[in-house]
C-alpha atoms as a PDB file:
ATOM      1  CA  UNK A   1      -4.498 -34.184  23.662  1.00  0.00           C
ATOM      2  CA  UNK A   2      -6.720 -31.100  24.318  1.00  0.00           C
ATOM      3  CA  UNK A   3      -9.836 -30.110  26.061  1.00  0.00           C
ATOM      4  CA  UNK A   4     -12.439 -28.044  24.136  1.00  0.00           C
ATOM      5  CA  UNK A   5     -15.331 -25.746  25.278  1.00  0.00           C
ATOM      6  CA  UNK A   6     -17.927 -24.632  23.344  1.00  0.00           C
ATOM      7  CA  UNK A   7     -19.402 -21.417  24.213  1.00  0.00           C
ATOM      8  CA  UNK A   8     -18.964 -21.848  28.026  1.00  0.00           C
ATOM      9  CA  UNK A   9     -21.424 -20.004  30.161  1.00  0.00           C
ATOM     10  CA  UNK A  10     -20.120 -20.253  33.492  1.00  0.00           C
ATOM     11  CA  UNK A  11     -16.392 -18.546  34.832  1.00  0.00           C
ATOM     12  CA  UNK A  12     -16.714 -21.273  37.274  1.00  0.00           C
ATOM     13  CA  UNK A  13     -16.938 -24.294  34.992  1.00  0.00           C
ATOM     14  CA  UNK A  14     -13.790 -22.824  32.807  1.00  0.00           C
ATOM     15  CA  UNK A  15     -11.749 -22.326  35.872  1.00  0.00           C
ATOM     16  CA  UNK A  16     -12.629 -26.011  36.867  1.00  0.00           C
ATOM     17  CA  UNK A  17     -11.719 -27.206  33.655  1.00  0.00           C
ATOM     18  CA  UNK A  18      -8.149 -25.417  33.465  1.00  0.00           C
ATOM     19  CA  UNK A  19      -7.308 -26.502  36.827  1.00  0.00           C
ATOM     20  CA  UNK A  20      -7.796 -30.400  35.415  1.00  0.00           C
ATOM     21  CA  UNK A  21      -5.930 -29.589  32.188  1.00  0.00           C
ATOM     22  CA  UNK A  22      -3.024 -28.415  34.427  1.00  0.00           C
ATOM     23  CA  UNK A  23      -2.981 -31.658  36.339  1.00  0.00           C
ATOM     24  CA  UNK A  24      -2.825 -33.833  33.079  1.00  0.00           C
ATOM     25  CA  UNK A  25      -0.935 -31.865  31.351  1.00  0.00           C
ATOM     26  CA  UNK A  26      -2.771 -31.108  28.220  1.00  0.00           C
ATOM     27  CA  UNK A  27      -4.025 -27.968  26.691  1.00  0.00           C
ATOM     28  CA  UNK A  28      -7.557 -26.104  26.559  1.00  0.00           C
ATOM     29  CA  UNK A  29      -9.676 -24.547  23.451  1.00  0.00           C
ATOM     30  CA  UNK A  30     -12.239 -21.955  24.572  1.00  0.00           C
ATOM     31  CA  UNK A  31     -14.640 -21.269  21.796  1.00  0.00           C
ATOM     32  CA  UNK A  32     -16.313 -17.842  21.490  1.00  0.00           C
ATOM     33  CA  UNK A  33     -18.668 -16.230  22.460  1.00  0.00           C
ATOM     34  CA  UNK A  34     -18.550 -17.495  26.163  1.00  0.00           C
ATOM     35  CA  UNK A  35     -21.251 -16.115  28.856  1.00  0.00           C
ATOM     36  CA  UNK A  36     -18.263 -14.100  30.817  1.00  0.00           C
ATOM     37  CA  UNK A  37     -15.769 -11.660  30.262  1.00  0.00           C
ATOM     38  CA  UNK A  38     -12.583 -13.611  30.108  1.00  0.00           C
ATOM     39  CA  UNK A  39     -10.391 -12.652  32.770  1.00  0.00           C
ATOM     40  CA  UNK A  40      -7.965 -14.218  35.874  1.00  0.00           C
ATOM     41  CA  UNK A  41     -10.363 -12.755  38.180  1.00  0.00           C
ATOM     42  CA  UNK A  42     -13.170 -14.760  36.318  1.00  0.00           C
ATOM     43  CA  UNK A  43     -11.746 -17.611  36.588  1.00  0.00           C
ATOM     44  CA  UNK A  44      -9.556 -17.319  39.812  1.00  0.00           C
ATOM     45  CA  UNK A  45     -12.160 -18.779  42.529  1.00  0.00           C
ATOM     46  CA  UNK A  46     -12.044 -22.443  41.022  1.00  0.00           C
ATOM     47  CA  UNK A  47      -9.090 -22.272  38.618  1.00  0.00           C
ATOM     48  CA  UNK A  48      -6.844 -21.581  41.779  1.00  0.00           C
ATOM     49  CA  UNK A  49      -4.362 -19.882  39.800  1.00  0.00           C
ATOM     50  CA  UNK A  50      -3.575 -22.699  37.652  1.00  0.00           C
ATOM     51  CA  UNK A  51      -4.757 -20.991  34.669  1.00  0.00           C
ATOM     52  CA  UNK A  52      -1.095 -19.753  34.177  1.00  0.00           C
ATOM     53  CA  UNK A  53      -0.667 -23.473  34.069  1.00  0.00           C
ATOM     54  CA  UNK A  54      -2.281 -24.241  30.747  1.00  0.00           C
ATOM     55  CA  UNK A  55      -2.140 -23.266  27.136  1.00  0.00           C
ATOM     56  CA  UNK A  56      -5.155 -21.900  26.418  1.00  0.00           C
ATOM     57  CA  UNK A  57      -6.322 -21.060  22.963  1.00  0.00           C
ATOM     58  CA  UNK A  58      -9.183 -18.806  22.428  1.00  0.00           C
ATOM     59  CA  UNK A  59     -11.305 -19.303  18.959  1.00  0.00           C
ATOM     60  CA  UNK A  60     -13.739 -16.231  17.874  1.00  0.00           C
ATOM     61  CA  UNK A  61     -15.956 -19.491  16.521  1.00  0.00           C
ATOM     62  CA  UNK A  62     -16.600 -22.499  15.401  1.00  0.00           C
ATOM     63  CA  UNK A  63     -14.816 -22.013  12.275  1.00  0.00           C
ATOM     64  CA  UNK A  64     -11.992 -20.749  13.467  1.00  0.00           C
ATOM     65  CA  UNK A  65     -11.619 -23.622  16.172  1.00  0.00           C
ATOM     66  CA  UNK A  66     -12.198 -26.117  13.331  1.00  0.00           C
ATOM     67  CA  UNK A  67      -9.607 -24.531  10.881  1.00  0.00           C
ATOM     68  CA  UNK A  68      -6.914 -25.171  13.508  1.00  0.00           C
ATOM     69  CA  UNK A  69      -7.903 -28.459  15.093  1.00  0.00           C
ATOM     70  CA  UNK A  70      -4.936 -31.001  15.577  1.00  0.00           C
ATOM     71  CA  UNK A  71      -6.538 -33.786  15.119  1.00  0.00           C
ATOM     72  CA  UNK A  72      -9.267 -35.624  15.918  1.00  0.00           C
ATOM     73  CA  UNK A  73     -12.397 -34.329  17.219  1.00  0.00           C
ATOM     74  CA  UNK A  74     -13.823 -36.211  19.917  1.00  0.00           C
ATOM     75  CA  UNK A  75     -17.524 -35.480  21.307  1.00  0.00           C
ATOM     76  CA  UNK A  76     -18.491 -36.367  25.113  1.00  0.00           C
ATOM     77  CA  UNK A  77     -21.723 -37.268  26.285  1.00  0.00           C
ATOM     78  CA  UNK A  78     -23.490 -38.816  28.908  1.00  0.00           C
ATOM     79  CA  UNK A  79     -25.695 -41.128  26.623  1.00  0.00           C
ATOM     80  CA  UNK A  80     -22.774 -42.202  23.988  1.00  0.00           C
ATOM     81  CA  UNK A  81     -22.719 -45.595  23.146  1.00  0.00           C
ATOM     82  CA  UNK A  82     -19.305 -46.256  24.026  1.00  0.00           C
ATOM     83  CA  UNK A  83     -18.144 -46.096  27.959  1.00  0.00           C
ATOM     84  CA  UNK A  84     -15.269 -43.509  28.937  1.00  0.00           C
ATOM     85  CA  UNK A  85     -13.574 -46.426  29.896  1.00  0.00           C
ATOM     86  CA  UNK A  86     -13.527 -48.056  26.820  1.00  0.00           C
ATOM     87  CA  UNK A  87     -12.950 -45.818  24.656  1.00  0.00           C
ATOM     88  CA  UNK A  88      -9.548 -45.622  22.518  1.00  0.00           C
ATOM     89  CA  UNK A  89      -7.934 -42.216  22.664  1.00  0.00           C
ATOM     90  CA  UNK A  90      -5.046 -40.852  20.389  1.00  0.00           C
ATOM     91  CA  UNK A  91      -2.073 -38.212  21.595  1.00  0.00           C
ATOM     92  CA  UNK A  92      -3.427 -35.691  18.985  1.00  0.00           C
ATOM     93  CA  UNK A  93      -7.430 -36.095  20.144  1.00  0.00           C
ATOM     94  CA  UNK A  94      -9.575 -32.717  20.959  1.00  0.00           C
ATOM     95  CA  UNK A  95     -12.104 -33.945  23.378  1.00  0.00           C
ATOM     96  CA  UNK A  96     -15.607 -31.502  23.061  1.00  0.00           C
END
């Protein structure tokens, strides 16, 4: 399973997002362009250095994240019709 990002705006919000992916385990897709210039400093204040942690794979865009997506593609929303909790996930899943 990975965690995707589209065009993140906010260093903050990436480094968040790495340090959860290094706690489960599973790997991250930034897509480009992002808001920030991509860096450990960026990223330090809420990644807490776990940013080392992860395998990170940076896309220059869409198409080039879609072109090498694992599996399947799984978008998250607040208003979905299915819960979180019920949902039915698969080892090979991107969740957006």
């Amino acid at each position: 399973m990975r965690i995707a990002l589209y065009q993140p705006d906010i260093a903050g919000n990436v480094g968040t997002i790495l340090r959860l992916a290094a706690c489960l385990g599973v790997g991250v897709d930034l897509i480009e362009p992002m808001g920030f210039a991509y860096s450990d400093r960026a990223l330090a204040r809420a990644g807490m250095d776990y940013a080392g942690a992860v395998e990170v794979t940076r896309h220059v865009d869409w198409a080039a994240f879609e072109a090498g997506a694992p599996g399947r593609l799984v978008l998250l929303t607040t208003r979905g019709g299915t819960r979180l909790d019920q949902a039915i996930f698969r080892p090979d899943d991107v969740l957006l």
